[in-house]
Protein backbone atom coordinates (compact mmCIF):
# COMPACT_ATOMS: atom_id res chain seq x y z
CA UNK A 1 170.48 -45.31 -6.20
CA UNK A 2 173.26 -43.96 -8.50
CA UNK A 3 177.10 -45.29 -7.26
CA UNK A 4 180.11 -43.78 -8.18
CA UNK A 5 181.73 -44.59 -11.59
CA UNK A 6 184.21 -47.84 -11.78
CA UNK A 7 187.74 -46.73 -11.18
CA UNK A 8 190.00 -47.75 -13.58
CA UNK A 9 191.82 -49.84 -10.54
CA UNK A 10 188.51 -51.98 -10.25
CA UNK A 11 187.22 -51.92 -14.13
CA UNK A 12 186.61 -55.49 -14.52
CA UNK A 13 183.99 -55.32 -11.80
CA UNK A 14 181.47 -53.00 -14.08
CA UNK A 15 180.58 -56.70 -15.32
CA UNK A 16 178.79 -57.58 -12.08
CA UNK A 17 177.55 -53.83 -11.60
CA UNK A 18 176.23 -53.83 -14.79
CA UNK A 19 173.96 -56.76 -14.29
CA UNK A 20 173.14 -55.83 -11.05
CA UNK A 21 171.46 -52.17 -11.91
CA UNK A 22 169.60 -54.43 -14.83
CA UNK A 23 168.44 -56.67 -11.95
CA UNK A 24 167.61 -53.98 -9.08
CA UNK A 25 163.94 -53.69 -9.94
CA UNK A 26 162.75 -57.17 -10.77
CA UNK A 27 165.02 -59.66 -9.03
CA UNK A 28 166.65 -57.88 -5.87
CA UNK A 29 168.63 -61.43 -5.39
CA UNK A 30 170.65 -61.71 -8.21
CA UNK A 31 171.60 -57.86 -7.76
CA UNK A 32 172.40 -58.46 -4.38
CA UNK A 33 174.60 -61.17 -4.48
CA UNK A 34 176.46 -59.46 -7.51
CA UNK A 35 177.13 -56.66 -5.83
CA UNK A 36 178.53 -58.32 -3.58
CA UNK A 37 181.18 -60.07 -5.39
CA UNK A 38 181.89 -56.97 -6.68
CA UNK A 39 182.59 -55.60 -3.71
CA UNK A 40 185.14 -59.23 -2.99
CA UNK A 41 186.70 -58.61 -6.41
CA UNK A 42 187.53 -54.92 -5.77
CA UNK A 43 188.84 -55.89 -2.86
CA UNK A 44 191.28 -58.77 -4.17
CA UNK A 45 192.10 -56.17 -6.85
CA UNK A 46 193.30 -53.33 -4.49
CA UNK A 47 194.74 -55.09 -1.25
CA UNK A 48 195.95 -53.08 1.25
CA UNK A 49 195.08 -49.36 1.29
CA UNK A 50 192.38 -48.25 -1.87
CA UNK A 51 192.77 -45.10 -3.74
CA UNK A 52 189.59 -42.57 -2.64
CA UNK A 53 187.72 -43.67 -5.73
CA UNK A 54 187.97 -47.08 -5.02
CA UNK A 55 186.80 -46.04 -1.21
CA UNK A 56 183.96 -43.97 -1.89
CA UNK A 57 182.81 -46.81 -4.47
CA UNK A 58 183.15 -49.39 -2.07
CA UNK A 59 181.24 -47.57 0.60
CA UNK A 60 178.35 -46.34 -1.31
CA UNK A 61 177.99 -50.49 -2.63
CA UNK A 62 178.35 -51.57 1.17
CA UNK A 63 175.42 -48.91 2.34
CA UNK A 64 172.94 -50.23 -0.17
CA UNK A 65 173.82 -53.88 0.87
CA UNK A 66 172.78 -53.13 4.40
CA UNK A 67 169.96 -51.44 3.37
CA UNK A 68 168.49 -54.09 1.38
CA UNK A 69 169.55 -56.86 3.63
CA UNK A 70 167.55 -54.92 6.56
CA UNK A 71 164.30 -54.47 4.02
CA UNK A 72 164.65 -58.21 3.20
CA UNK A 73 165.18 -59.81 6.29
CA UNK A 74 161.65 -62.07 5.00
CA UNK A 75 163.81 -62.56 2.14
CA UNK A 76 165.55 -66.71 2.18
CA UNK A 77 167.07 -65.64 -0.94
CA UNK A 78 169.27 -62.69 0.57
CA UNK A 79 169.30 -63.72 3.74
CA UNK A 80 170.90 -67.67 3.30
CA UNK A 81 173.64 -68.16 0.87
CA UNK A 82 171.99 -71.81 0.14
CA UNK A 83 168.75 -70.52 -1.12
CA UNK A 84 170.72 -67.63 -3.23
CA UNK A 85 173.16 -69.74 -4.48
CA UNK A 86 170.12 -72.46 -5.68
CA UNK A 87 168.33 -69.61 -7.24
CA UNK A 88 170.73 -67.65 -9.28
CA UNK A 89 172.31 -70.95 -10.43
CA UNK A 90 168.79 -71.62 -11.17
CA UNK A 91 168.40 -68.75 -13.09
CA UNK A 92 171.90 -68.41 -15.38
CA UNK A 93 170.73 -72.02 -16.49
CA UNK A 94 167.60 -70.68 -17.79
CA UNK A 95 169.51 -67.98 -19.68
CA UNK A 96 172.14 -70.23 -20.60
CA UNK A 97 169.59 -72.91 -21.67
CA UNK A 98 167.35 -70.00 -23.68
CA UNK A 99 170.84 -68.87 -25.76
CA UNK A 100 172.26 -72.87 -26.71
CA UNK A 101 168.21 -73.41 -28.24
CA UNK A 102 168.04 -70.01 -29.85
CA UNK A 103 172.07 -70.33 -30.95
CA UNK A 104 171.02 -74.08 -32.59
CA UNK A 105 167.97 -72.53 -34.18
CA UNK A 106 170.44 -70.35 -35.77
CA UNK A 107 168.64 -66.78 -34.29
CA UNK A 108 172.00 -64.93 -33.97
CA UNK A 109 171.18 -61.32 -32.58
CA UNK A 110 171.60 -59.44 -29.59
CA UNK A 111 168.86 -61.33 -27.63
CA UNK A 112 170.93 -64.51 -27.96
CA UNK A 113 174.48 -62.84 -26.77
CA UNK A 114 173.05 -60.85 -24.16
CA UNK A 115 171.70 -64.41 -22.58
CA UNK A 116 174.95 -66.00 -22.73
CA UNK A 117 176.65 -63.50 -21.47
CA UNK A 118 174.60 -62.73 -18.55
CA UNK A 119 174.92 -66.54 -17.73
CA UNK A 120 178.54 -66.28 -17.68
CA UNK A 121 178.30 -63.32 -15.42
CA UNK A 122 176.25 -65.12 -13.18
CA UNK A 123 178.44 -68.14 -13.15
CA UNK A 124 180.68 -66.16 -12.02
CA UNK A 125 179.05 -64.55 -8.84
CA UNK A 126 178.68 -68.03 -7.89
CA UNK A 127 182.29 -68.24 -6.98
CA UNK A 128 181.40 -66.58 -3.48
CA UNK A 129 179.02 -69.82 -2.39
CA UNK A 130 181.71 -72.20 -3.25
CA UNK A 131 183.88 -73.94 -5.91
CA UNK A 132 181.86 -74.70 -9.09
CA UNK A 133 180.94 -77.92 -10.23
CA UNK A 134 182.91 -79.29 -13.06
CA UNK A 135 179.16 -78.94 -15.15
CA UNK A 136 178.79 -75.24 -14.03
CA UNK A 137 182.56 -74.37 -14.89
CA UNK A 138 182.20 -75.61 -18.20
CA UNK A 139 178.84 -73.84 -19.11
CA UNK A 140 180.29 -70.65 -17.78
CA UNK A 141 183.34 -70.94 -19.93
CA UNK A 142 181.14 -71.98 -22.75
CA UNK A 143 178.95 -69.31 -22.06
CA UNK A 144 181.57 -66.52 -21.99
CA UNK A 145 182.91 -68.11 -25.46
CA UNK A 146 179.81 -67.83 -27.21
CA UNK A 147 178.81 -64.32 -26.29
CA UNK A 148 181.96 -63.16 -27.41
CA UNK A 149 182.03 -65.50 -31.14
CA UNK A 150 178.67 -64.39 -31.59
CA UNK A 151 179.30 -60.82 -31.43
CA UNK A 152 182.60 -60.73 -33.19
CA UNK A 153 180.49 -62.51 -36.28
CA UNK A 154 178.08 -59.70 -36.25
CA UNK A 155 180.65 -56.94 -35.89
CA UNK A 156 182.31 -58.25 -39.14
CA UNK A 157 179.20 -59.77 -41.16
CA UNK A 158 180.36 -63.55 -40.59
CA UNK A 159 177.59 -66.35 -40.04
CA UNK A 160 178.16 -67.78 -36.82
CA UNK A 161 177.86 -71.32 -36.56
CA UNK A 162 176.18 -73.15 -34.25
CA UNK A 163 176.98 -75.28 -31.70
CA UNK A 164 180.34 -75.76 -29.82
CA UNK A 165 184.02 -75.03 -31.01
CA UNK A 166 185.66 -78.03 -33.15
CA UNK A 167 188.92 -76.93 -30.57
CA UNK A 168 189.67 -77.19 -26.93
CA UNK A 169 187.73 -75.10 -25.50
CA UNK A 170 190.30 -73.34 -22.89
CA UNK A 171 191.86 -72.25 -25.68
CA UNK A 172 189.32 -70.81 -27.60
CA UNK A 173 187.74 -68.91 -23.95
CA UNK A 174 191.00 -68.03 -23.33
CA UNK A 175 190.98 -65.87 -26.35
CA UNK A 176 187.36 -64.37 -25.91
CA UNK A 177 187.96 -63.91 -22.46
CA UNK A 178 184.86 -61.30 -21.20
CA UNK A 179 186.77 -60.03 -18.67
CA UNK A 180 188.48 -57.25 -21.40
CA UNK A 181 185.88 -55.19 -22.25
CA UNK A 182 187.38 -54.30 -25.30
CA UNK A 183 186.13 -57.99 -26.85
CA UNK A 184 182.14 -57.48 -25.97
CA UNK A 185 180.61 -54.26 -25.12
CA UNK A 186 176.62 -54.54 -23.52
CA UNK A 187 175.54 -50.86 -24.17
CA UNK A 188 173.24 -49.37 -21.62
CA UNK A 189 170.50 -50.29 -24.45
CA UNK A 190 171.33 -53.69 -23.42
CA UNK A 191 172.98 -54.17 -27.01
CA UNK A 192 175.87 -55.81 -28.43
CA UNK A 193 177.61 -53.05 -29.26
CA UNK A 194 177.53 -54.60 -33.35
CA UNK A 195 176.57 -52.33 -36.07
CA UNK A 196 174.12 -53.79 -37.65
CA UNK A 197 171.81 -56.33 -35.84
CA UNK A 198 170.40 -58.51 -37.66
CA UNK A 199 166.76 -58.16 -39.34
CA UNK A 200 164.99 -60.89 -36.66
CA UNK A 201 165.66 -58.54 -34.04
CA UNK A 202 162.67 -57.49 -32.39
CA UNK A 203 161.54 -55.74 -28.97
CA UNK A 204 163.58 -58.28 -26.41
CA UNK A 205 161.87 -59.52 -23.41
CA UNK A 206 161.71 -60.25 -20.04
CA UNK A 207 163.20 -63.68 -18.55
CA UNK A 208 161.37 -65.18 -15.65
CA UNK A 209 161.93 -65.44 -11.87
CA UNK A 210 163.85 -68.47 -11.49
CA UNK A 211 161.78 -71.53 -11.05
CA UNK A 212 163.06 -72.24 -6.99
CA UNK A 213 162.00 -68.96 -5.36
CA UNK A 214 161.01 -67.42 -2.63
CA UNK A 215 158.93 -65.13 -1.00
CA UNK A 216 159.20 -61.41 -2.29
CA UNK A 217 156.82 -58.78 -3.07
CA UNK A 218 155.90 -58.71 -6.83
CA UNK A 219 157.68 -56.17 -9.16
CA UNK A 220 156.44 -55.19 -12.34
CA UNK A 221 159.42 -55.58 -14.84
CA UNK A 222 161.02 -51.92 -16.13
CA UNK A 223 164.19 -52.81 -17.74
CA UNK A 224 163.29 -54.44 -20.93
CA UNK A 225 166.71 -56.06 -21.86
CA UNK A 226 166.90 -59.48 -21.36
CA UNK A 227 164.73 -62.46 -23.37
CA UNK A 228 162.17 -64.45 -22.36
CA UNK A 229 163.76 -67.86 -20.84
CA UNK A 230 161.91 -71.00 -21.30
CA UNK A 231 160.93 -72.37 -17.76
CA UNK A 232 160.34 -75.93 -19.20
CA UNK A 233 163.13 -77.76 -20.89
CA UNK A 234 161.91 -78.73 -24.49
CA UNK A 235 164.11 -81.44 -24.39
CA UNK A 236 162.77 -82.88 -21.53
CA UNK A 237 160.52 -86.10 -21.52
CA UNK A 238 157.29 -86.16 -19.61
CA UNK A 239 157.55 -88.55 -16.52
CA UNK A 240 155.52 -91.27 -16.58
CA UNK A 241 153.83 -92.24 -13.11
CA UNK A 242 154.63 -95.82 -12.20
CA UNK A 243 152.13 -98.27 -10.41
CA UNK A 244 154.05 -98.08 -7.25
CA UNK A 245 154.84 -94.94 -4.83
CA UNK A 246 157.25 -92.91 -7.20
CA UNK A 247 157.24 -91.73 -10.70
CA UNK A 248 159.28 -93.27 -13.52
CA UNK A 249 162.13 -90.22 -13.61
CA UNK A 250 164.26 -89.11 -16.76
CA UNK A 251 167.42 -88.13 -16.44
CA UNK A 252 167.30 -84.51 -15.81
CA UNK A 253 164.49 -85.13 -13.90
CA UNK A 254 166.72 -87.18 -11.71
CA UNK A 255 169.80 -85.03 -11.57
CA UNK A 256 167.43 -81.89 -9.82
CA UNK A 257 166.49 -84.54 -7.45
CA UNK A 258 169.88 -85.16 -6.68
CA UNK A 259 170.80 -81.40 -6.97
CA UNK A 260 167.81 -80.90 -4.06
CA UNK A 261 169.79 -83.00 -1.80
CA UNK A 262 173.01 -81.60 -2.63
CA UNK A 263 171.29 -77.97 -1.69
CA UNK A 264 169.97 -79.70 2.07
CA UNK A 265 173.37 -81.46 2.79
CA UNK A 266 174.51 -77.78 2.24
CA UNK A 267 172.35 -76.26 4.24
CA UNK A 268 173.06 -78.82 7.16
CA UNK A 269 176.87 -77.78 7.08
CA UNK A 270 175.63 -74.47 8.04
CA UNK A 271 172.73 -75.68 10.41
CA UNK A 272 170.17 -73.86 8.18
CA UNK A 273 167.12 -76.55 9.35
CA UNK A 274 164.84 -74.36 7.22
CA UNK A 275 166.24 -74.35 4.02
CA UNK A 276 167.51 -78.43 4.43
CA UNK A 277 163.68 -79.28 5.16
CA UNK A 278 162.44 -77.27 2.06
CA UNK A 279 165.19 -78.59 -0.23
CA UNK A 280 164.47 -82.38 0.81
CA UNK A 281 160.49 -81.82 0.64
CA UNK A 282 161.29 -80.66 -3.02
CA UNK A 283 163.28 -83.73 -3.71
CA UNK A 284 160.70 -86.07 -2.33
CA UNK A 285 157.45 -84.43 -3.63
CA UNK A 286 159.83 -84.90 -7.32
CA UNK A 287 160.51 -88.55 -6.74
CA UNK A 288 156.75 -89.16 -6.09
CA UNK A 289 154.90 -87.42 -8.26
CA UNK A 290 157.70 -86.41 -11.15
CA UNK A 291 156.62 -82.84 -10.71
CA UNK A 292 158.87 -79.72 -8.79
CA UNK A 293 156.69 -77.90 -5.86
């Protein structure tokens, strides 16, 4: 479907657009939900009455979000804010995770920035299920940082270097704040906007589905922009299964436990039984056997 251009009113919400046209075809939940932030954020922008670009804009963004909420309804992940707040979280961890391991094995090109910065992004569409956690805030700002260093390096033939800034980092975000477009540009190409890219850059890839889904029909990928991102944390130690009834746990291992229950008590507060049932089966069937369903 083809929307009306961003008014200059609203600009800062071609972010969330942006990823959400990359996202239509292969992961209708994260394009979803960003659209509608977008559609929140245009909103806090212009209170009151909107200018008729901002209108028609608005309007065309609230059809398709009916429209795909009604072809859905089978869909947990557009249809309960728990379940679509657990999967893109999910999911901008991947990316994030995928750009700090290719950023520390020093592959600096437009792979790398584009995953950082889409896990910023997608922090930030979080914002509509909730305050952030004090982890997810930082990664986002992190994140955001990154992209931005990254391609400011490349633009002007500096080495990044990996790893995070020797300063605080508010003050360093503050200055590669994403929201000004004039610091980052992702091209429709799904570029950097730098250049000269470096030499490893090759054909990018695909990430995954997020690990937690849920029941959609299967899309074969057609927007070949973002990287591949590693479903299983290299870091990560192999549980060990104890003698007794539950399996000897490391710590991340152990904090997705603890993030399952967080996602039931959730669901509870808004008496989604469903999604509380599945959430606490996933942090049992963890504790047992070490392994996610």
């Amino acid at each position: 479907m083809q929307f009306p251009p961003v008014p200059p009113e609203v600009k800062s919400i071609a972010h969330f657009l942006k990823v959400a046209e990359e996202h239509e075809e292969r992961n209708i939940v994260v394009a979803y939900w960003a659209r509608i932030f977008a559609c929140q954020r245009a909103m806090q922008l212009v209170p009151g009455k909107k200018p008729e670009s901002v209108s028609k804009l608005l309007i065309a963004l609230m059809d398709w979000m009916e429209t795909t909420k009604k072809a859905n309804m089978g869909n947990d992940g557009i249809t309960s804010e728990t379940t679509a707040h657990a999967l893109i979280e999910e999911y901008a961890l991947q990316l994030f995770t995928y750009g700090d391991t290719q950023d520390r094995a020093l592959n600096f090109n437009k792979n790398t920035i584009k995953a950082f910065y889409t896990a910023g992004i997608l922090m930030d569409i979080l914002e509509q299920f909730g305050p952030l956690s004090e982890d997810i805030q930082s990664k986002k700002k992190y994140a955001k940082w990154k992209a931005a260093y990254i391609h400011n390096c490349l633009k002007v033939g500096d080495i990044p270097i990996p790893g995070g800034p020797d300063e605080h980092l508010d003050n360093v975000v503050h200055r590669a704040d994403l929201d000004n477009e004039d610091n980052i540009n992702m091209g429709q190409d799904g570029s950097s906007g730098t250049d000269t890219p470096p030499k490893d850059v090759g054909v990018p890839f695909l990430p995954p589905e997020p690990s937690i889904t849920t029941p959609q029909p299967s899309v074969a990928p057609s927007i070949p922009q973002l990287p591949i991102v590693p479903t299983v944390n290299p870091y990560a130690a192999a549980p060990t299964t104890s003698s007794g009834e539950h399996a000897m746990l490391p710590p991340d291992k152990i904090k997705k436990a603890q993030k399952f229950c967080k996602f039931a008590e959730s669901a509870l507060d808004y008496e989604d039984y469903k999604s509380a049932i599945e959430n606490l089966n996933k942090a049992l069937h963890l504790i047992k056997t070490g392994e996610e369903l």
